[in-house]
C-alpha atoms as a PDB file:
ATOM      1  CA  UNK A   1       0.000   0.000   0.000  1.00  0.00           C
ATOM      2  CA  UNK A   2       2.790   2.482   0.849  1.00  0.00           C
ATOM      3  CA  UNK A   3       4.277   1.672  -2.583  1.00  0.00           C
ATOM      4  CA  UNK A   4       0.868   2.883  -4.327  1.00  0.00           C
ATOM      5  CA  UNK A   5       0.797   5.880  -2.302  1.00  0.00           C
ATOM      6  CA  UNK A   6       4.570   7.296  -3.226  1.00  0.00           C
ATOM      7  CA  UNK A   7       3.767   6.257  -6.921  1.00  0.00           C
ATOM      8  CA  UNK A   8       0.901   8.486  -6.610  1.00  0.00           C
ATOM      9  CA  UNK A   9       1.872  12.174  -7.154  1.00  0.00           C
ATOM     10  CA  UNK A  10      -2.073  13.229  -5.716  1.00  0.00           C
ATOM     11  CA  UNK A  11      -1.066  13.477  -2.146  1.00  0.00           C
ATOM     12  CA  UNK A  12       2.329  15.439  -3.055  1.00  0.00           C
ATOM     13  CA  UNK A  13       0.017  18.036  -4.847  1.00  0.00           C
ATOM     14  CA  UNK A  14      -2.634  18.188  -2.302  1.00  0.00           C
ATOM     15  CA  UNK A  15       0.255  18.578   0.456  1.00  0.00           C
ATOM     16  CA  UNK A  16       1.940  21.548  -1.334  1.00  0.00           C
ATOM     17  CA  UNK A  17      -1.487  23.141  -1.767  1.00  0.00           C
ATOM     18  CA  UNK A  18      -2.069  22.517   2.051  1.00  0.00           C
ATOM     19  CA  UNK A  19       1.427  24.036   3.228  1.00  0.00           C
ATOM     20  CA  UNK A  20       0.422  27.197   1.055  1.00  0.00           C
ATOM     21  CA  UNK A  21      -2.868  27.695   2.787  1.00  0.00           C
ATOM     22  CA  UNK A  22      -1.365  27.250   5.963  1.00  0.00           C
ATOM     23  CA  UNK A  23       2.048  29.407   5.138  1.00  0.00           C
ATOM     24  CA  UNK A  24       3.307  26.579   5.956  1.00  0.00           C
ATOM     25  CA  UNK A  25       7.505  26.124   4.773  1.00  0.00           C
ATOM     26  CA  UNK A  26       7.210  22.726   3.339  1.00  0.00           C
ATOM     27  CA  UNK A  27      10.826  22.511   3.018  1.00  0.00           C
ATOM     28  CA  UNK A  28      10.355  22.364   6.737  1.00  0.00           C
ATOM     29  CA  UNK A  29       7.589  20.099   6.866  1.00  0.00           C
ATOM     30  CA  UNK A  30       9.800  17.132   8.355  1.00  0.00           C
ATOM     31  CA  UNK A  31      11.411  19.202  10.973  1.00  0.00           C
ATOM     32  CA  UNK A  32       7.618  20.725  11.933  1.00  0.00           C
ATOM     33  CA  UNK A  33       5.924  17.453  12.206  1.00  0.00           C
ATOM     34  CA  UNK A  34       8.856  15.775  14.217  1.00  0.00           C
ATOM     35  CA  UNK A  35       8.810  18.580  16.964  1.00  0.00           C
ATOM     36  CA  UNK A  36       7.994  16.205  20.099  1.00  0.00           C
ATOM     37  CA  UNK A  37       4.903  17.945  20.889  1.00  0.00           C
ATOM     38  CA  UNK A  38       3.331  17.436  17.556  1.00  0.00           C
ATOM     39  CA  UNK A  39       4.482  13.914  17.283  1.00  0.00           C
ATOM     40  CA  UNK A  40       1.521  12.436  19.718  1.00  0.00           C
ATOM     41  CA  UNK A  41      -1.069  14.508  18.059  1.00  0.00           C
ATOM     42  CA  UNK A  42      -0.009  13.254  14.324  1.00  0.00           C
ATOM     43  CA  UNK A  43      -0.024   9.514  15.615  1.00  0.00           C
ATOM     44  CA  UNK A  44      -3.235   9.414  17.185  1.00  0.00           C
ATOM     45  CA  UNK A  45      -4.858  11.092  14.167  1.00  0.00           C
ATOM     46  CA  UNK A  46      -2.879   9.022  11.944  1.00  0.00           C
ATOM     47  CA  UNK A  47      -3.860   5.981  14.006  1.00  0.00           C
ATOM     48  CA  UNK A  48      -7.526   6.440  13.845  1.00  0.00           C
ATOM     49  CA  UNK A  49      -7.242   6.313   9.528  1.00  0.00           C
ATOM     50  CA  UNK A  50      -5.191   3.440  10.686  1.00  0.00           C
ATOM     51  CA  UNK A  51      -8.606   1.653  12.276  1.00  0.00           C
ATOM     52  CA  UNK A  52     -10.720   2.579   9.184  1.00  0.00           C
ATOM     53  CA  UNK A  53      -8.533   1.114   6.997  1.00  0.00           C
ATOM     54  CA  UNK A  54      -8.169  -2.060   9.252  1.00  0.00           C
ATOM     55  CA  UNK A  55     -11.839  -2.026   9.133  1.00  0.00           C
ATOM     56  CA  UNK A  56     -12.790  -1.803   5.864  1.00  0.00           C
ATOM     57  CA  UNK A  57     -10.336  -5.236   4.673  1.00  0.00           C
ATOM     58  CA  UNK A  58     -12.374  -6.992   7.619  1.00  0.00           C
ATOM     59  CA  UNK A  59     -15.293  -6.139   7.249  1.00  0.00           C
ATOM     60  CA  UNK A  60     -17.643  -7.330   4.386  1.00  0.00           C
ATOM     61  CA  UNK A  61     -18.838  -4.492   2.537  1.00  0.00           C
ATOM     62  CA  UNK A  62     -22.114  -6.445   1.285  1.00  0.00           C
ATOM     63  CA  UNK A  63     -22.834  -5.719   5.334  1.00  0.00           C
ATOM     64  CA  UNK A  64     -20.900  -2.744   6.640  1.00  0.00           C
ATOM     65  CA  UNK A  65     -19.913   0.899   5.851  1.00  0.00           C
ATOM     66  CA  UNK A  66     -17.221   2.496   7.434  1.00  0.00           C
ATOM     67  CA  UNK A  67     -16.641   6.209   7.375  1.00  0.00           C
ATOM     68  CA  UNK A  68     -14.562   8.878   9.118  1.00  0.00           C
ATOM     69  CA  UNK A  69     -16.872  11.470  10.171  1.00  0.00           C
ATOM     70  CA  UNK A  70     -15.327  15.138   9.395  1.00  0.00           C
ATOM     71  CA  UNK A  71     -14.305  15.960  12.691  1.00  0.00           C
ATOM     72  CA  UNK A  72     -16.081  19.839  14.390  1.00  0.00           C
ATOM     73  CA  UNK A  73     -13.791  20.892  17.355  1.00  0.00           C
ATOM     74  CA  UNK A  74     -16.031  23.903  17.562  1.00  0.00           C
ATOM     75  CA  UNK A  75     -19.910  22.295  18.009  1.00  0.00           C
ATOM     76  CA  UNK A  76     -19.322  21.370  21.529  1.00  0.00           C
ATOM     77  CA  UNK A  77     -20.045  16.902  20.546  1.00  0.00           C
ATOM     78  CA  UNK A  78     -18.105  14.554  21.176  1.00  0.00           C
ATOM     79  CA  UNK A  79     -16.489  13.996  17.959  1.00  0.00           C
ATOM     80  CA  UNK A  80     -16.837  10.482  16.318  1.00  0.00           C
ATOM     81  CA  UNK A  81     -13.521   8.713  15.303  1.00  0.00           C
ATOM     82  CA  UNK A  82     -15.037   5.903  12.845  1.00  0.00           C
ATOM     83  CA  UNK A  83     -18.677   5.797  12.491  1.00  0.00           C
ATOM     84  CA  UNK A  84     -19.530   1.718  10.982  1.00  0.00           C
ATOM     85  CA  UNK A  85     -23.137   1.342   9.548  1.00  0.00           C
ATOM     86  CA  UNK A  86     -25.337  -1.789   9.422  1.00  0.00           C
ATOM     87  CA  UNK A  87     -26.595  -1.631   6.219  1.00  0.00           C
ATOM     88  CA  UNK A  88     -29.473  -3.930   6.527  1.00  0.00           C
ATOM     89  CA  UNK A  89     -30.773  -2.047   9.742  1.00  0.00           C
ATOM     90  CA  UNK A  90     -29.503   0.939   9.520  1.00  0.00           C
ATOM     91  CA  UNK A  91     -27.905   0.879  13.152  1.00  0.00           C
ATOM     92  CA  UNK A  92     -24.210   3.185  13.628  1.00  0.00           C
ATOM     93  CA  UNK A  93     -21.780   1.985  15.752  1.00  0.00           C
ATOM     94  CA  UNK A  94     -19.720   4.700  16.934  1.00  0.00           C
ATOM     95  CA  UNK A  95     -15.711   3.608  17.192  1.00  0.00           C
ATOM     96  CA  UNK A  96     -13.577   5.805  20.162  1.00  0.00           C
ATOM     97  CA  UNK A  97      -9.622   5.141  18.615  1.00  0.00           C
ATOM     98  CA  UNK A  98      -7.372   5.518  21.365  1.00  0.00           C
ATOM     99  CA  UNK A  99      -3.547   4.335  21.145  1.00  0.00           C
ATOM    100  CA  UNK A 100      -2.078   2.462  24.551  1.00  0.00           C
ATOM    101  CA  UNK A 101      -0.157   4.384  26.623  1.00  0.00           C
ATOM    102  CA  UNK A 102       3.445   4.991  26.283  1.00  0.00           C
ATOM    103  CA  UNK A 103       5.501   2.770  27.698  1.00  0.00           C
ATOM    104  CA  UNK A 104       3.076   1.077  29.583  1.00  0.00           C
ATOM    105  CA  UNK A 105       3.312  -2.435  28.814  1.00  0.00           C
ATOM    106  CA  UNK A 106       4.632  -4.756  32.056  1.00  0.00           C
ATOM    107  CA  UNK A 107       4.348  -7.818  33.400  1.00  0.00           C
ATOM    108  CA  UNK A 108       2.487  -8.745  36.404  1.00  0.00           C
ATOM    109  CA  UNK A 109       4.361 -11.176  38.902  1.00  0.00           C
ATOM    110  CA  UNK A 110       1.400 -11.373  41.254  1.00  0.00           C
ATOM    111  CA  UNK A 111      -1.188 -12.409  38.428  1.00  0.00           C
ATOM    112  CA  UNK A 112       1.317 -13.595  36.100  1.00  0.00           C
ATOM    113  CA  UNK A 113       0.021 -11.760  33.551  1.00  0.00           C
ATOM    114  CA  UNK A 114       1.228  -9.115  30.788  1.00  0.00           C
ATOM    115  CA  UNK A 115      -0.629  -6.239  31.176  1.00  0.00           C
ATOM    116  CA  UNK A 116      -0.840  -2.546  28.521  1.00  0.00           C
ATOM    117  CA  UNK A 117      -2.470   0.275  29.822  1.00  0.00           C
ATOM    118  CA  UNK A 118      -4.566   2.085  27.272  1.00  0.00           C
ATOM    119  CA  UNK A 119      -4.494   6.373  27.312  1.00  0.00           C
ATOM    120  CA  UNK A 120      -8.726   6.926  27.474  1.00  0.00           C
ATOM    121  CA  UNK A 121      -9.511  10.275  28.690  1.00  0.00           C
ATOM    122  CA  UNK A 122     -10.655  12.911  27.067  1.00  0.00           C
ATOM    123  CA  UNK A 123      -8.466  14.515  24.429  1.00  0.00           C
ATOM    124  CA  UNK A 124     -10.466  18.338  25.576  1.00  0.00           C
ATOM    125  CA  UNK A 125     -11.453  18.542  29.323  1.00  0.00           C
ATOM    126  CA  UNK A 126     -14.835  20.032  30.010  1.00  0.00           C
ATOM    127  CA  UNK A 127     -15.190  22.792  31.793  1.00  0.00           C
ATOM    128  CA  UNK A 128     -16.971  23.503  34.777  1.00  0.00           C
ATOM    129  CA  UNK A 129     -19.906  25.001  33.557  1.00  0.00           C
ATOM    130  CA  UNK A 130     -19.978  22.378  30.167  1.00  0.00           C
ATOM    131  CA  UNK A 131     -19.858  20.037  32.801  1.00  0.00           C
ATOM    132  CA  UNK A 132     -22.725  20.945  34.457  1.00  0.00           C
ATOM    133  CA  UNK A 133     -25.209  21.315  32.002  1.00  0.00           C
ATOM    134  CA  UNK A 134     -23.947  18.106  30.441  1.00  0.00           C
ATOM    135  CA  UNK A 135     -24.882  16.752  34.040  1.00  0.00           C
ATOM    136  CA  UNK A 136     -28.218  18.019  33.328  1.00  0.00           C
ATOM    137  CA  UNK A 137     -29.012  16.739  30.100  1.00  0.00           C
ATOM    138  CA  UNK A 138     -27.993  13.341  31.235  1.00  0.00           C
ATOM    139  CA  UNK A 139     -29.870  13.039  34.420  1.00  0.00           C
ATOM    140  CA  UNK A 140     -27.106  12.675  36.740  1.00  0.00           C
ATOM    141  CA  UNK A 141     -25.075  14.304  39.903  1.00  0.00           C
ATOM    142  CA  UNK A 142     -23.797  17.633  39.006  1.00  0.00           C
ATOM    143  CA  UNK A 143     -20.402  17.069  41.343  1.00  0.00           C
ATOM    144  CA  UNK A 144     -19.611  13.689  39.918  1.00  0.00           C
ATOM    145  CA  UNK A 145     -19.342  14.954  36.442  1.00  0.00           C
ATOM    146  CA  UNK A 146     -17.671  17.763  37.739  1.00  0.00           C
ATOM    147  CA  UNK A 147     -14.929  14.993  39.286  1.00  0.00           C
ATOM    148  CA  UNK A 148     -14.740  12.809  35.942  1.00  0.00           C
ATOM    149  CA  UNK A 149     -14.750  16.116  34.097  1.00  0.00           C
ATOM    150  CA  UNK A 150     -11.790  14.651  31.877  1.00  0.00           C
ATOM    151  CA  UNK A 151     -13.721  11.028  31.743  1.00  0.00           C
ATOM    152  CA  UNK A 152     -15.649   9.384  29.166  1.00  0.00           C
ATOM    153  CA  UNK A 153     -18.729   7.545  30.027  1.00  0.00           C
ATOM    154  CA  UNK A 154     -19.749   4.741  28.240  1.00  0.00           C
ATOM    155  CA  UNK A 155     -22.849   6.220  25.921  1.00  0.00           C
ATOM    156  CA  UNK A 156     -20.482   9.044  24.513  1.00  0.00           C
ATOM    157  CA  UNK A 157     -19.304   5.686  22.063  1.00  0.00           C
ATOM    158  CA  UNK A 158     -19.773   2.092  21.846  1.00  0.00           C
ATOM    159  CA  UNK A 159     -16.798   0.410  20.919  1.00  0.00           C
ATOM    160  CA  UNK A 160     -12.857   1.402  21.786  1.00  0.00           C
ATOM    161  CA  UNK A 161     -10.223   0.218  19.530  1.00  0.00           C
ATOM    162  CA  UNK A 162      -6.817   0.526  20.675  1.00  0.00           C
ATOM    163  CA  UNK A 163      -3.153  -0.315  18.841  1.00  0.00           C
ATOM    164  CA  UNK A 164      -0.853  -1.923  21.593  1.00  0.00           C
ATOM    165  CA  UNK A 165       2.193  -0.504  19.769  1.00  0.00           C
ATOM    166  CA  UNK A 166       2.449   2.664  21.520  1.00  0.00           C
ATOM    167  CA  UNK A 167       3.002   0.452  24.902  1.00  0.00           C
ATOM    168  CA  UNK A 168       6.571  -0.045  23.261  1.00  0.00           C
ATOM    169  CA  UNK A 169       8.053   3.230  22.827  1.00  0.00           C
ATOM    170  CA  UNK A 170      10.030   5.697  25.215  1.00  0.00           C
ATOM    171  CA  UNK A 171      11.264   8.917  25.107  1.00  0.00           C
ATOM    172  CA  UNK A 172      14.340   9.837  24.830  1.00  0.00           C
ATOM    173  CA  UNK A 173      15.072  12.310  27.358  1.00  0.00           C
ATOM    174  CA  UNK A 174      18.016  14.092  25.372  1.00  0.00           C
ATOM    175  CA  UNK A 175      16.231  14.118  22.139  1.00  0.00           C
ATOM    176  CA  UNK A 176      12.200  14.657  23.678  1.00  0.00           C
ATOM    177  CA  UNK A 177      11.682  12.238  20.479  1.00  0.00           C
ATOM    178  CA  UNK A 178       9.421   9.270  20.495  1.00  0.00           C
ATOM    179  CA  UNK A 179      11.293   5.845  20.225  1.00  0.00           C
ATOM    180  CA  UNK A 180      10.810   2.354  19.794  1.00  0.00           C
ATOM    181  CA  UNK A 181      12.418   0.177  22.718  1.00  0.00           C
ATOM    182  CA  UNK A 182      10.858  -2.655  24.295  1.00  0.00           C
ATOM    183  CA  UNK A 183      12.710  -4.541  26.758  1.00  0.00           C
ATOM    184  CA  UNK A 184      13.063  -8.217  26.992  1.00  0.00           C
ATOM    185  CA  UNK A 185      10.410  -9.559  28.129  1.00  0.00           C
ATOM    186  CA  UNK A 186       7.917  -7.202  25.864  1.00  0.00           C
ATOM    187  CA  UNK A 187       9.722  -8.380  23.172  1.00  0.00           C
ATOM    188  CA  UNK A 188       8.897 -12.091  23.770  1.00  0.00           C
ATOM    189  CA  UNK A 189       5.569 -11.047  24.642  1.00  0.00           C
ATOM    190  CA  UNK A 190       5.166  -9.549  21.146  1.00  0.00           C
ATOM    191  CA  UNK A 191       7.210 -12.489  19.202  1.00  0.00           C
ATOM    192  CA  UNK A 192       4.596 -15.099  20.822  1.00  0.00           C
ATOM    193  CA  UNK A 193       1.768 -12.981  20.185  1.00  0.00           C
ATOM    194  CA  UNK A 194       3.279 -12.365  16.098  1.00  0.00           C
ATOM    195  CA  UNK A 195       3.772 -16.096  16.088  1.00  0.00           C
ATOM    196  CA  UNK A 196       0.637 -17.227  17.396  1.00  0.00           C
ATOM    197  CA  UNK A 197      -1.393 -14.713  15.311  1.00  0.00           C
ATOM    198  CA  UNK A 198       0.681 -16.140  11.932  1.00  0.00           C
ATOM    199  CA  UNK A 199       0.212 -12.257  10.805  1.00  0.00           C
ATOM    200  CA  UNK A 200       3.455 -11.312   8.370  1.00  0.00           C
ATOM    201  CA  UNK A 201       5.078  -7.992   8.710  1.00  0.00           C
ATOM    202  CA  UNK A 202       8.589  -6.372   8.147  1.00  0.00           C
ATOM    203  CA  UNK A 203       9.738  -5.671  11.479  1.00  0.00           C
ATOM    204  CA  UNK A 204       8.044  -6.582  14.911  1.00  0.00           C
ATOM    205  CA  UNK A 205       7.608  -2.840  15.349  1.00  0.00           C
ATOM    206  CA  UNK A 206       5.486  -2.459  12.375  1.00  0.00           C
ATOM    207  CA  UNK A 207       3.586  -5.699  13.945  1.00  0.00           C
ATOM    208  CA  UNK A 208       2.658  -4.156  16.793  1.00  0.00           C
ATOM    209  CA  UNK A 209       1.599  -1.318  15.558  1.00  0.00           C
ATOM    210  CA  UNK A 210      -1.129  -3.005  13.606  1.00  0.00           C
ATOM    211  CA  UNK A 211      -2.357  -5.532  16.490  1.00  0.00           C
ATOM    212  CA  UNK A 212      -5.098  -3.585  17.384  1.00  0.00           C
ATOM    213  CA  UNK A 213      -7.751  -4.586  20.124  1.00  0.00           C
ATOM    214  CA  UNK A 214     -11.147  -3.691  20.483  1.00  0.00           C
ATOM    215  CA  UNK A 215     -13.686  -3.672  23.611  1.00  0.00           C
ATOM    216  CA  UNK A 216     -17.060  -2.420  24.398  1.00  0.00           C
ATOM    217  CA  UNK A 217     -17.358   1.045  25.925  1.00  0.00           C
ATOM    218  CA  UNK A 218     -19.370  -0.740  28.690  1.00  0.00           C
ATOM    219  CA  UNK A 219     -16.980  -3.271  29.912  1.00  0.00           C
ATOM    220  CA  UNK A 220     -14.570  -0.686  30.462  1.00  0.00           C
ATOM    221  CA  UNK A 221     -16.281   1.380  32.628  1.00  0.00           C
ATOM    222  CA  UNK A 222     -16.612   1.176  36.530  1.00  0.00           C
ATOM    223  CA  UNK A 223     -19.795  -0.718  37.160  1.00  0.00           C
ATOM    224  CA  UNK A 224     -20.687  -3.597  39.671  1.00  0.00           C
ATOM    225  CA  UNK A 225     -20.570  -5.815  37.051  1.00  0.00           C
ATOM    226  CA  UNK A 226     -16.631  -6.132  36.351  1.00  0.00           C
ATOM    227  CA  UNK A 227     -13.766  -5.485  38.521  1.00  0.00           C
ATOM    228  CA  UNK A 228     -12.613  -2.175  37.184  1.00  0.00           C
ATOM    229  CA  UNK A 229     -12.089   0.199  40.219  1.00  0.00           C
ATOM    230  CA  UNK A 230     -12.238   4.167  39.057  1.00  0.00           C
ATOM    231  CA  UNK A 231      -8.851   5.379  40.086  1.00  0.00           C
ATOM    232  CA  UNK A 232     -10.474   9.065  40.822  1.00  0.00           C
ATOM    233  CA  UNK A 233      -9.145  10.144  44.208  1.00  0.00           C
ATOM    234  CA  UNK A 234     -12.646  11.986  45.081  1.00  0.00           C
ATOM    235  CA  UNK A 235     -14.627   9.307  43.434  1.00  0.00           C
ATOM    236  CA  UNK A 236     -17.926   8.718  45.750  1.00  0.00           C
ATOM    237  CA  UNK A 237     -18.304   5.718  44.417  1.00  0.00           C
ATOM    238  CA  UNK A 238     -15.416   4.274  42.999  1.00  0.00           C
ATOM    239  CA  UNK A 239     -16.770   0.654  42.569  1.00  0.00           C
ATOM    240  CA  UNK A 240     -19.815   1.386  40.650  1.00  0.00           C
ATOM    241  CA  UNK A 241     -19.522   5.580  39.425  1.00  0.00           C
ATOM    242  CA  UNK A 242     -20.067   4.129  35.436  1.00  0.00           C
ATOM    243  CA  UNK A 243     -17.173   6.199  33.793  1.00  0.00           C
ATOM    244  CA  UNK A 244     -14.277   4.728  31.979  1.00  0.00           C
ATOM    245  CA  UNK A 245     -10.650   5.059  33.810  1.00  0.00           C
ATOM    246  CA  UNK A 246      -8.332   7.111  32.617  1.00  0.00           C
ATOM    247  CA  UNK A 247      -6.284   4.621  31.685  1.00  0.00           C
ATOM    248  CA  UNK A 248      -8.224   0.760  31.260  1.00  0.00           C
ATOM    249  CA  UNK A 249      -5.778  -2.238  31.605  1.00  0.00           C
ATOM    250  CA  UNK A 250      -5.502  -4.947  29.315  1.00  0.00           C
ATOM    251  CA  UNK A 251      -4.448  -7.909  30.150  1.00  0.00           C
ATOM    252  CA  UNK A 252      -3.277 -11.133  28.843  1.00  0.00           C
ATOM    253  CA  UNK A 253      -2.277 -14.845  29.405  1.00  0.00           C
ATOM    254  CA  UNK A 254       0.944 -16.242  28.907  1.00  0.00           C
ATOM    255  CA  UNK A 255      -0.280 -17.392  25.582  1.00  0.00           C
ATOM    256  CA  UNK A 256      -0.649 -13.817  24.719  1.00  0.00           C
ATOM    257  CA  UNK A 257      -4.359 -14.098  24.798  1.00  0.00           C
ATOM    258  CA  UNK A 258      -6.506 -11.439  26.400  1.00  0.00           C
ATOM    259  CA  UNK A 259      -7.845 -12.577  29.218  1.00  0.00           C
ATOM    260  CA  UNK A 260     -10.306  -9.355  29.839  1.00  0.00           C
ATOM    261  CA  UNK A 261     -12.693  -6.555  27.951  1.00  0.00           C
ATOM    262  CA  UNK A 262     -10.376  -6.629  24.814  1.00  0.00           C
ATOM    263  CA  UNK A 263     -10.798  -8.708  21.612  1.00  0.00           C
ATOM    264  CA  UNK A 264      -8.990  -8.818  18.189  1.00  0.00           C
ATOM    265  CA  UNK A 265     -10.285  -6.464  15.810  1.00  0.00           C
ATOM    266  CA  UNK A 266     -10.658  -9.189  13.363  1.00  0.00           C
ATOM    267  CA  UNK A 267     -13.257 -10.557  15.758  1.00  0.00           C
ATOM    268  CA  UNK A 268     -14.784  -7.196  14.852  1.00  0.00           C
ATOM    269  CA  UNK A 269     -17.800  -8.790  12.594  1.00  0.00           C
ATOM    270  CA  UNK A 270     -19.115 -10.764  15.520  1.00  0.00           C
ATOM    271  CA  UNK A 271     -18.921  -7.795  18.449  1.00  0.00           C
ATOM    272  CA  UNK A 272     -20.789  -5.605  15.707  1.00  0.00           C
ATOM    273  CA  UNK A 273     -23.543  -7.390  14.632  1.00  0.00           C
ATOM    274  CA  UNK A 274     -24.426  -8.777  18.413  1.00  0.00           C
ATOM    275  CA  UNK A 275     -24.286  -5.373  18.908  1.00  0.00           C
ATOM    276  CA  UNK A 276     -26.825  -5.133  16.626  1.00  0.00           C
ATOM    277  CA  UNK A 277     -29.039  -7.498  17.389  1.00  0.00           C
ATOM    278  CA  UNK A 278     -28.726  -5.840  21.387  1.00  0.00           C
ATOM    279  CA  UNK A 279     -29.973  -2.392  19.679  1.00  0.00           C
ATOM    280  CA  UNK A 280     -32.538  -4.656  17.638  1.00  0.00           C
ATOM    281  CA  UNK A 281     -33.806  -6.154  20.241  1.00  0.00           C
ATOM    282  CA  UNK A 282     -34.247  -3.266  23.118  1.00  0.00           C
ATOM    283  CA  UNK A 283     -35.982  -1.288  20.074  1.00  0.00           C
END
C-alpha cells in the first residue's frame, strides 16, 4: 500500500497546496511534524485512519460501511472517530480510537500476567460550567461529572479500539523524540503474540503497531458488574460511578491471549452485529 501511495503524485500536490494555505515552509515540513509535541497529536490522528482502513479489509462491505466522520472541534459533541453502519438495519456503531499508553506495557508477577495500559480520557477537558449542564441533560449528579470532568462515560461511544504498539516506545530524554524500545520480556511477549497470530510484517515494530484490540465502551467502565475500580481520588463511588478510567488495563495470558474486555479487531464482525441485534432487540 505504501508503494501505491509514493507512486501516486495526488497526495504530493494536495500537500503543497495545504502548506500554502497554511504558510506553511514545506521545506520544513519534516522538521515541523517531528517537533515532540506534535508527534503524539499526528499519531493518534494518523492511528484512527489506521482503524478505518483495518476495518474496511475486515469487514464485508455487502454488510458494513465504514466512514470517518469530518471531525467539528467547535460544536461542543463529542467527535466520532469511525462511524460503521449496518446496512441492513440501519444501526451506527460509533468507534472511540485511542492508542495504549506509552511505555506502559509490564508484566504482572502477582497475576502472572502481561498487562498494557490504554491512554482513554478525554483529548479536551470540560469545563466547569460544560460540565454541568452536560450533568443536566444526562440526568445525573452535578459534582460527579464535575470529578470525571476529563472522563468518558460509556454512551459518549460504543466500541474502543486501541493499537498496543504505543506500549513499546520511550522517550528519549536528550532528544524529547518518540522511540521504539521494548525490553526483553515485551519483546517475547510480542514475538509469541506475532507467532501465534501467523500475521506477516517487516519488522516486529510495524507488527505491533497493527495488532489492534477492540472492547465495548461498557466493559470498560466502573460498574458492579466487572472489577474495574475508578482510580479518581474523590470518586464517591469508585466501585460502581459508570465512567471509563483514565487509563483501562488490558491484560493477557501467557499465551498472549486477552484474558479481559479486549478482543482482536478481526473478531470485529461478531462484536458488531451482536451489537446489533442488542440495539434490535431493546428497540
Amino acid at each position: 500500500m505504501n508503494d501505491l501511495i509514493l507512486n501516486d503524485s495526488d497526495w504530493q500536490t494536495e500537500l503543497i497546496s495545504y502548506c500554502n494555505r497554511y504558510n506553511i515552509p514545506v521545506e520544513y515540513l519534516a522538521e515541523i511534524i517531528n517537533e515532540p509535541k506534535v508527534i503524539p497529536m499526528i499519531r493518534g490522528k494518523a492511528f484512527e485512519f489506521s482503524v478505518m482502513i483495518k476495518l474496511r479489509n475486515i469487514l464485508s462491505t455487502d454488510e458494513w460501511t465504514v466512514d470517518k466522520p469530518w471531525m467539528n472541534a467547535q460544536s461542543g459533541s463529542h467527535d466520532i472517530d469511525i462511524l460503521v453502519s449496518h446496512k441492513q438495519t440501519g444501526i451506527n456503531i460509533r468507534i472511540e480510537c485511542k492508542l495504549a499508553a506509552k511505555d506502559s506495557y509490564k508484566y504482572n508477577q502477582s497475576t502472572e500476567q502481561s498487562e498494557i495500559r490504554v491512554k482513554c480520557m478525554r483529548s479536551r477537558t470540560l469545563g466547569t460550567n460544560e460540565a454541568i449542564t452536560r450533568a443536566r441533560i444526562l440526568d445525573i449528579p452535578e459534582q460527579a461529572m464535575i470529578e470525571h470532568k476529563d472522563q468518558y462515560l460509556p454512551r459518549d461511544f460504543d466500541i474502543v479500539a486501541t493499537s498496543i504498539g504505543n506500549s513499546f516506545y520511550k522517550t528519549n530524554r536528550e532528544t524529547g523524540i518518540f522511540e521504539w524500545c521494548p525490553n526483553t520480556r515485551g519483546t517475547r511477549f510480542l514475538n509469541m503474540i506475532r507467532e501465534e497470530s501467523c500475521e506477516t510484517y517487516d519488522s516486529l515494530q510495524e507488527f505491533a503497531y497493527n495488532r489492534m484490540y477492540i472492547a465495548m465502551s461498557t466493559n470498560i467502565a466502573a460498574n458492579e458488574n466487572n472489577e474495574i475500580i475508578c482510580t479518581r481520588r474523590n470518586c464517591e463511588s469508585p466501585n460502581n460511578c459508570g465512567f471509563i478510567p483514565n487509563y483501562p488495563v488490558m491484560m493477557f495470558d501467557n499465551h498472549g491471549n486477552s484474558t479481559n474486555a479486549w478482543f482482536p479487531i478481526e473478531n470485529a464482525s461478531e462484536i458488531f452485529i451482536n451489537f446489533v441485534n442488542e440495539q434490535v432487540t431493546r428497540s
